[in-house]
Protein backbone atom coordinates (compact mmCIF):
# COMPACT_ATOMS: atom_id res chain seq x y z
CA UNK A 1 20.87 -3.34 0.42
CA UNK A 2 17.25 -2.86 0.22
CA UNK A 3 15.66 -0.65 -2.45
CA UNK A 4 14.89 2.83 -1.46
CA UNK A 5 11.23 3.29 -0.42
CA UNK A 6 9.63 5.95 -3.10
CA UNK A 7 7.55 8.63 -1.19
CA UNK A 8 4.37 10.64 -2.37
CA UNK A 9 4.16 14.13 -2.58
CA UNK A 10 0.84 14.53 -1.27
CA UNK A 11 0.20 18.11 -2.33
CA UNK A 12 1.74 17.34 -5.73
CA UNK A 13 -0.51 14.31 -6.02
CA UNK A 14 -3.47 16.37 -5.42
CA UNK A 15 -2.82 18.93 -7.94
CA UNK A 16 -2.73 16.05 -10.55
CA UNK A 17 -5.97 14.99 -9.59
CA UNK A 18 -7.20 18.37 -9.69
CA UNK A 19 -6.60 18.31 -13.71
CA UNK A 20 -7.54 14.61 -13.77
CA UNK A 21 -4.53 12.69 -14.67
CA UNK A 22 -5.01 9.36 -14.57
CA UNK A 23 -3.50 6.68 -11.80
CA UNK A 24 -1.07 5.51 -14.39
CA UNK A 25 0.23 9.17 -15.18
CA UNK A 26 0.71 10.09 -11.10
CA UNK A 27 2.28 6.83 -10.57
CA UNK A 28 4.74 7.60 -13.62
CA UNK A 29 5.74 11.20 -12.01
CA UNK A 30 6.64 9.54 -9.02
CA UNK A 31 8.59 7.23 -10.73
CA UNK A 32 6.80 4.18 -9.29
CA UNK A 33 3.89 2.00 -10.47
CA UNK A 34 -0.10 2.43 -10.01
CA UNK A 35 0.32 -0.53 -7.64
CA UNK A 36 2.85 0.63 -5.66
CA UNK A 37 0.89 4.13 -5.61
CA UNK A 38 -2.10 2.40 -4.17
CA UNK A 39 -0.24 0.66 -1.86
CA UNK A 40 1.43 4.09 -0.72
CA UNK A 41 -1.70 5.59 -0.51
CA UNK A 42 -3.52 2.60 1.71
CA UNK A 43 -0.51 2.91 3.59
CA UNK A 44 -1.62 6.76 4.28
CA UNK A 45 -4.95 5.33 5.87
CA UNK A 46 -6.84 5.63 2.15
CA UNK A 47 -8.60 3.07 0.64
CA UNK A 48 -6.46 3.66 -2.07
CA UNK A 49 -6.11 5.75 -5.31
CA UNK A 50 -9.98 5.45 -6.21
CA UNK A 51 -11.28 6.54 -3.22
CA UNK A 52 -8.14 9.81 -3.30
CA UNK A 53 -9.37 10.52 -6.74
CA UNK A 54 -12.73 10.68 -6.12
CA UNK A 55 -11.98 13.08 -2.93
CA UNK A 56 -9.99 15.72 -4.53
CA UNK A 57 -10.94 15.29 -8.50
CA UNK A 58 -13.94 17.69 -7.48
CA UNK A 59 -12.16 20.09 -7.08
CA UNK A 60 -10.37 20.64 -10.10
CA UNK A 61 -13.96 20.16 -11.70
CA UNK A 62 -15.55 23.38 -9.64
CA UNK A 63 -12.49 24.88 -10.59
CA UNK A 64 -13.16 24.11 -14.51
CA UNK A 65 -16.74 25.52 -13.77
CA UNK A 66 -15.89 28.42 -12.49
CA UNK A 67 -13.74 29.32 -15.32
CA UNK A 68 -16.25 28.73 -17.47
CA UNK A 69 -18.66 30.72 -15.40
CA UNK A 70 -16.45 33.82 -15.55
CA UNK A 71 -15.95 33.56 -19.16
CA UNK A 72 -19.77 33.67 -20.31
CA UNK A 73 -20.60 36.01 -17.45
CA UNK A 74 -17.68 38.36 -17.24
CA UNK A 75 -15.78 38.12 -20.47
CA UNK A 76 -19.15 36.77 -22.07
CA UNK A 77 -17.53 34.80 -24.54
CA UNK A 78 -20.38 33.79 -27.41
CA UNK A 79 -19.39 30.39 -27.45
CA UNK A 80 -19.32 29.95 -23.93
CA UNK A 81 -22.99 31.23 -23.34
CA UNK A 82 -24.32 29.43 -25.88
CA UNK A 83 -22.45 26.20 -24.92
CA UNK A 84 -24.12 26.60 -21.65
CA UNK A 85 -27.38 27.81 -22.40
CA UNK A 86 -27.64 24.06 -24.00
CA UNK A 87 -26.28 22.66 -21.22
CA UNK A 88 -27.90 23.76 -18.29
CA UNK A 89 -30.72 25.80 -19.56
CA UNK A 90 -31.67 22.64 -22.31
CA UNK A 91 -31.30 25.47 -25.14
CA UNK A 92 -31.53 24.40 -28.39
CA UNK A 93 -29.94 25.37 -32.12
């Protein structure tokens, strides 16, 4: 009898990439290997984990930002405004 075929959760997958876990990692959770995840997701009409990652990883980085956002504007966490004063504003000690 042939092996069962392992499926993706597609919305689970994309919450992983959200907090950037790797290929490796996602593949684990599914209980299947990165190759056999890229083959799943080619078989979904992507070009394959890269080119998933690079579409949803995004948004777990505006998500990052915005936290960060809210917690030197709103909570205005020290260390937070001065972490981004040198980051975006090119502040210096």
């Amino acid at each position: 009898m042939p092996a069962e075929k392992k499926e993706i959760n597609f919305e689970q997958l994309k919450a992983m990439v959200r907090i950037q876990c790797t290929q490796e990692e996602c593949a684990a959770v599914f209980g299947m290997s990165a190759d056999t995840l890229d083959r799943r997701l080619k078989e979904a009409d992507y070009a394959g984990f890269a080119e998933f990652y690079k579409k949803y990883s995004h948004e777990g980085m505006a998500s990052l930002r915005r936290a960060q956002w809210k917690a030197a504007t709103e909570q205005l966490n020290p260390t937070m405004l001065v972490w981004m004063g040198k980051q975006m504003l090119g502040q210096q000690e």
